[in-house]
N, C-alpha and C. Protein backbone atom coordinates (compact mmCIF):
# COMPACT_ATOMS: atom_id res chain seq x y z
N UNK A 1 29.73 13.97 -18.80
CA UNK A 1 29.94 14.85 -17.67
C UNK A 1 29.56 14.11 -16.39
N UNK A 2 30.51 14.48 -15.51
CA UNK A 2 30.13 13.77 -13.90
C UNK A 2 29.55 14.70 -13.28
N UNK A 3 28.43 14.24 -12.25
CA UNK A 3 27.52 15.03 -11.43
C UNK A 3 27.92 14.52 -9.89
N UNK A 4 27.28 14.98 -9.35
CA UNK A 4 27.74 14.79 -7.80
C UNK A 4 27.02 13.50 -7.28
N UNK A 5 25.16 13.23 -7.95
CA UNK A 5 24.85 11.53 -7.79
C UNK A 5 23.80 11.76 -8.77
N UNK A 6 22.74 10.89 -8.55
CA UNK A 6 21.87 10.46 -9.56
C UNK A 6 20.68 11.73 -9.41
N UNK A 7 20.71 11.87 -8.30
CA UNK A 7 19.36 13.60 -8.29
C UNK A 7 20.08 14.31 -9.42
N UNK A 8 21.43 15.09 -8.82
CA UNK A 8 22.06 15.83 -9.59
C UNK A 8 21.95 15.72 -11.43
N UNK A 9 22.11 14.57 -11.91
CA UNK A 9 22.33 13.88 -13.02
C UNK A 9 21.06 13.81 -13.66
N UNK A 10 20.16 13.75 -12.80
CA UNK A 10 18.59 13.77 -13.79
C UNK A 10 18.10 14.99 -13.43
N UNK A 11 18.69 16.27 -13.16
CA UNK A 11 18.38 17.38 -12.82
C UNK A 11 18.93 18.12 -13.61
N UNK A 12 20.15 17.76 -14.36
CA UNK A 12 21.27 18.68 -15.36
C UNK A 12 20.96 18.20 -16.27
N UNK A 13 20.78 16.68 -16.71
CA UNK A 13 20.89 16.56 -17.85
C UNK A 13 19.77 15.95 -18.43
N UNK A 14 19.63 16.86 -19.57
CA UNK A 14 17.81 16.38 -20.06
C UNK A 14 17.88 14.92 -20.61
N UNK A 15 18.56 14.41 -21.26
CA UNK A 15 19.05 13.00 -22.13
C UNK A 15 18.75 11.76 -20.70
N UNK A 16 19.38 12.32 -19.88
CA UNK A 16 19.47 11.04 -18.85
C UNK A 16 18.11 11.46 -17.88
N UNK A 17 17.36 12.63 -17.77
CA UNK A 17 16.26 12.66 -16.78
C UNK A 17 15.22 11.75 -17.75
N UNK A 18 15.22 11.66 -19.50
CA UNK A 18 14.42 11.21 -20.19
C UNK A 18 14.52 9.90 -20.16
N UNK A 19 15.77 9.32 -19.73
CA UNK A 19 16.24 7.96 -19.86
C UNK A 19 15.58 7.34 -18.30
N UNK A 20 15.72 7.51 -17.22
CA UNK A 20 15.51 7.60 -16.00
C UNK A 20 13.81 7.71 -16.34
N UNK A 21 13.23 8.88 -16.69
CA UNK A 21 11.63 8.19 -17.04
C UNK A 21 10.74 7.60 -17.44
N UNK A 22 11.58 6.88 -18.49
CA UNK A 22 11.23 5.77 -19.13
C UNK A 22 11.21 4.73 -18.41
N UNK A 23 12.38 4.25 -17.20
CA UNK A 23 12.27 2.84 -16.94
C UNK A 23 10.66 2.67 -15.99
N UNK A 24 10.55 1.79 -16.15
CA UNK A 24 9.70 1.20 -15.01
C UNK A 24 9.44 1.40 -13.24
N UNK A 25 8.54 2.10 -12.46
CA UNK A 25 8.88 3.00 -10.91
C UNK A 25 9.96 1.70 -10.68
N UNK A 26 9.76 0.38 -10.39
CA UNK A 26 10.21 -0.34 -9.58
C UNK A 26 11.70 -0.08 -9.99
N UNK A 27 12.30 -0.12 -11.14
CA UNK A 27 13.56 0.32 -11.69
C UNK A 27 14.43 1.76 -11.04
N UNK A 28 13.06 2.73 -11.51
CA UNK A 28 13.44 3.96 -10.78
C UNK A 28 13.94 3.50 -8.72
N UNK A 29 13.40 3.35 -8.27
CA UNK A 29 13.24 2.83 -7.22
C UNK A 29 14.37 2.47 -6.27
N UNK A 30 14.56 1.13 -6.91
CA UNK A 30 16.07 0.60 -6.79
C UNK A 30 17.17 1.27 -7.34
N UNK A 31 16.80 2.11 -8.59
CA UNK A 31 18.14 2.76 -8.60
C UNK A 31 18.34 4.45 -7.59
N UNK A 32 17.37 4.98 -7.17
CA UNK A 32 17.11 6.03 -5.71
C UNK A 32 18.00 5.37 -4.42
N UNK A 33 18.07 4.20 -4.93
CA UNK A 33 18.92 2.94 -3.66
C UNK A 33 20.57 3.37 -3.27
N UNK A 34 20.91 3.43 -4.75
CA UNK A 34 21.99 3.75 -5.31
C UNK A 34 22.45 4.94 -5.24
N UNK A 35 21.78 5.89 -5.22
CA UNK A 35 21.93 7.56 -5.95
C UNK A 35 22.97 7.70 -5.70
N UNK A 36 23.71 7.99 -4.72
CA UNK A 36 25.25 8.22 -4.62
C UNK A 36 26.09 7.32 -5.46
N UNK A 37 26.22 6.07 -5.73
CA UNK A 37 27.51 5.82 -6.83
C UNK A 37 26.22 6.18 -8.04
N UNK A 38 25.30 6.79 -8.73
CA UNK A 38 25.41 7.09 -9.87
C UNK A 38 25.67 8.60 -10.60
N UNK A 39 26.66 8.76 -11.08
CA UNK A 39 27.13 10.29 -10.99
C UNK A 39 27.15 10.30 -12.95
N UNK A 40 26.98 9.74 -13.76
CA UNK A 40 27.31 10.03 -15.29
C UNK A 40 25.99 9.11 -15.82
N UNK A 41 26.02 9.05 -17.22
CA UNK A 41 24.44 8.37 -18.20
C UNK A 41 25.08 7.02 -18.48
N UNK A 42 26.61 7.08 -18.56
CA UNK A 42 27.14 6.06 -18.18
C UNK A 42 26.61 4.84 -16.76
N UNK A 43 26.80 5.25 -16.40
CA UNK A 43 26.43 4.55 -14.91
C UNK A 43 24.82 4.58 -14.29
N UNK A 44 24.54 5.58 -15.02
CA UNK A 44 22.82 4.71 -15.22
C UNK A 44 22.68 3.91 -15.93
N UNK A 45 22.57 4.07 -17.33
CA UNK A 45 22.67 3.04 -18.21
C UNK A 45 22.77 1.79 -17.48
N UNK A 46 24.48 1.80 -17.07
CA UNK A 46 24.52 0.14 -16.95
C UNK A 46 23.77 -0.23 -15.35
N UNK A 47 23.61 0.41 -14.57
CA UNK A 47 23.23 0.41 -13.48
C UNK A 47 21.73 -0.12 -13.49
N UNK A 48 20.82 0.66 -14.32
CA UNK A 48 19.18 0.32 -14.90
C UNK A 48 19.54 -1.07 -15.75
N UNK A 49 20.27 -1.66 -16.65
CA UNK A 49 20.21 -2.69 -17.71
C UNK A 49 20.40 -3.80 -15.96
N UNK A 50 21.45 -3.18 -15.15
CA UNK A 50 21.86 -4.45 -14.20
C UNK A 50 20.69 -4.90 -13.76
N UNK A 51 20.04 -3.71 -13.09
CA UNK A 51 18.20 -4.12 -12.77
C UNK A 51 17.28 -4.93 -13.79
N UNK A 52 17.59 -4.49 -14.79
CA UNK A 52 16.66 -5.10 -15.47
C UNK A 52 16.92 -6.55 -15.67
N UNK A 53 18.22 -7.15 -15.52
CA UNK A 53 18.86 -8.93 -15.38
C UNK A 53 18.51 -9.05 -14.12
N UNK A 54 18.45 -8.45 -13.03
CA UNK A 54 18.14 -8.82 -11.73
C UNK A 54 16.52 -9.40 -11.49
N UNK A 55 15.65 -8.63 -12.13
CA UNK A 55 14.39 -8.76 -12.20
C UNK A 55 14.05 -10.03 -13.34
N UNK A 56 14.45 -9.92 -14.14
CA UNK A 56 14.42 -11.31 -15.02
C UNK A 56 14.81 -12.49 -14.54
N UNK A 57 15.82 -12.51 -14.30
CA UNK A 57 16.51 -13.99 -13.22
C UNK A 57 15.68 -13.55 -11.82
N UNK A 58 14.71 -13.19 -11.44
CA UNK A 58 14.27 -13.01 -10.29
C UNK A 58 12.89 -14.04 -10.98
N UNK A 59 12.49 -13.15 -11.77
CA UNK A 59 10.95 -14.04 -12.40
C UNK A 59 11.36 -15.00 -13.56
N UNK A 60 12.75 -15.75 -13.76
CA UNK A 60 13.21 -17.03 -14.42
C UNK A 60 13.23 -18.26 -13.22
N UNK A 61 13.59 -17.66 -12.07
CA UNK A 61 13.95 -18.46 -10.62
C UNK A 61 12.98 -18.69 -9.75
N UNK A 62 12.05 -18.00 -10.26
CA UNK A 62 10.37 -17.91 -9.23
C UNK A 62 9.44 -16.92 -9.94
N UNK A 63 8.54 -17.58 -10.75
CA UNK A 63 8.07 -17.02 -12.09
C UNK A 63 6.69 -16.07 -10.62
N UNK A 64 6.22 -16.54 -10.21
CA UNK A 64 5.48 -15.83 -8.69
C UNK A 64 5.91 -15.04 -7.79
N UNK A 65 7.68 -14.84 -8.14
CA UNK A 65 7.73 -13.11 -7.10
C UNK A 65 7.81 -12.15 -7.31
N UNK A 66 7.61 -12.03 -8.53
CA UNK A 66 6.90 -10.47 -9.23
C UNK A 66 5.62 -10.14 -9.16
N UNK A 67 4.63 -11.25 -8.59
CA UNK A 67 3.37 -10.98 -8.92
C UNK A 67 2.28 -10.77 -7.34
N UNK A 68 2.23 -9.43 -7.19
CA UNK A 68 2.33 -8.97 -5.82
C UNK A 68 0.71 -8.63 -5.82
C-alpha cells in the first residue's frame, strides 16, 4: 500500500513503524531527510539498506568519521 510519505507510512502501518524502529537514530534521521519520496515498506527498505552502504563506505574511506 502507498501512503502519502514516510510519517504517514510509519503511522498506518505497524510492520514498517517496527521496521523504522529498529534502525539506528542516525538511520532514522537521514531517512526524516527524505520523508516525502518514502511512501511504501518498499521504499524504506531500500532507502534504510542505501544508508546503511553509505555509512559503511563512509567508515571504509575514513575509519574516524563516525567517531564523534
Amino acid at each position: 500500500m502507498e501512503y502519502k510519505n514516510l510519517h504517514e507510512l510509519i503511522n498506518f502501518s505497524h510492520s514498517s513503524r517496527e521496521f523504522f524502529l529498529s534502525l539506528p537514530v542516525n538511520i532514522q534521521c537521514r531517512l526524516h531527510e527524505r520523508k516525502d519520496s518514502i511512501r511504501n515498506a518498499y521504499q524504506l527498505h531500500k532507502a534504510a539498506y542505501a544508508e546503511y552502504d553509505f555509512f559503511k563506505l563512509l567508515r571504509l574511506s575514513n575509519p574516524d568519521s563516525t567517531k564523534k
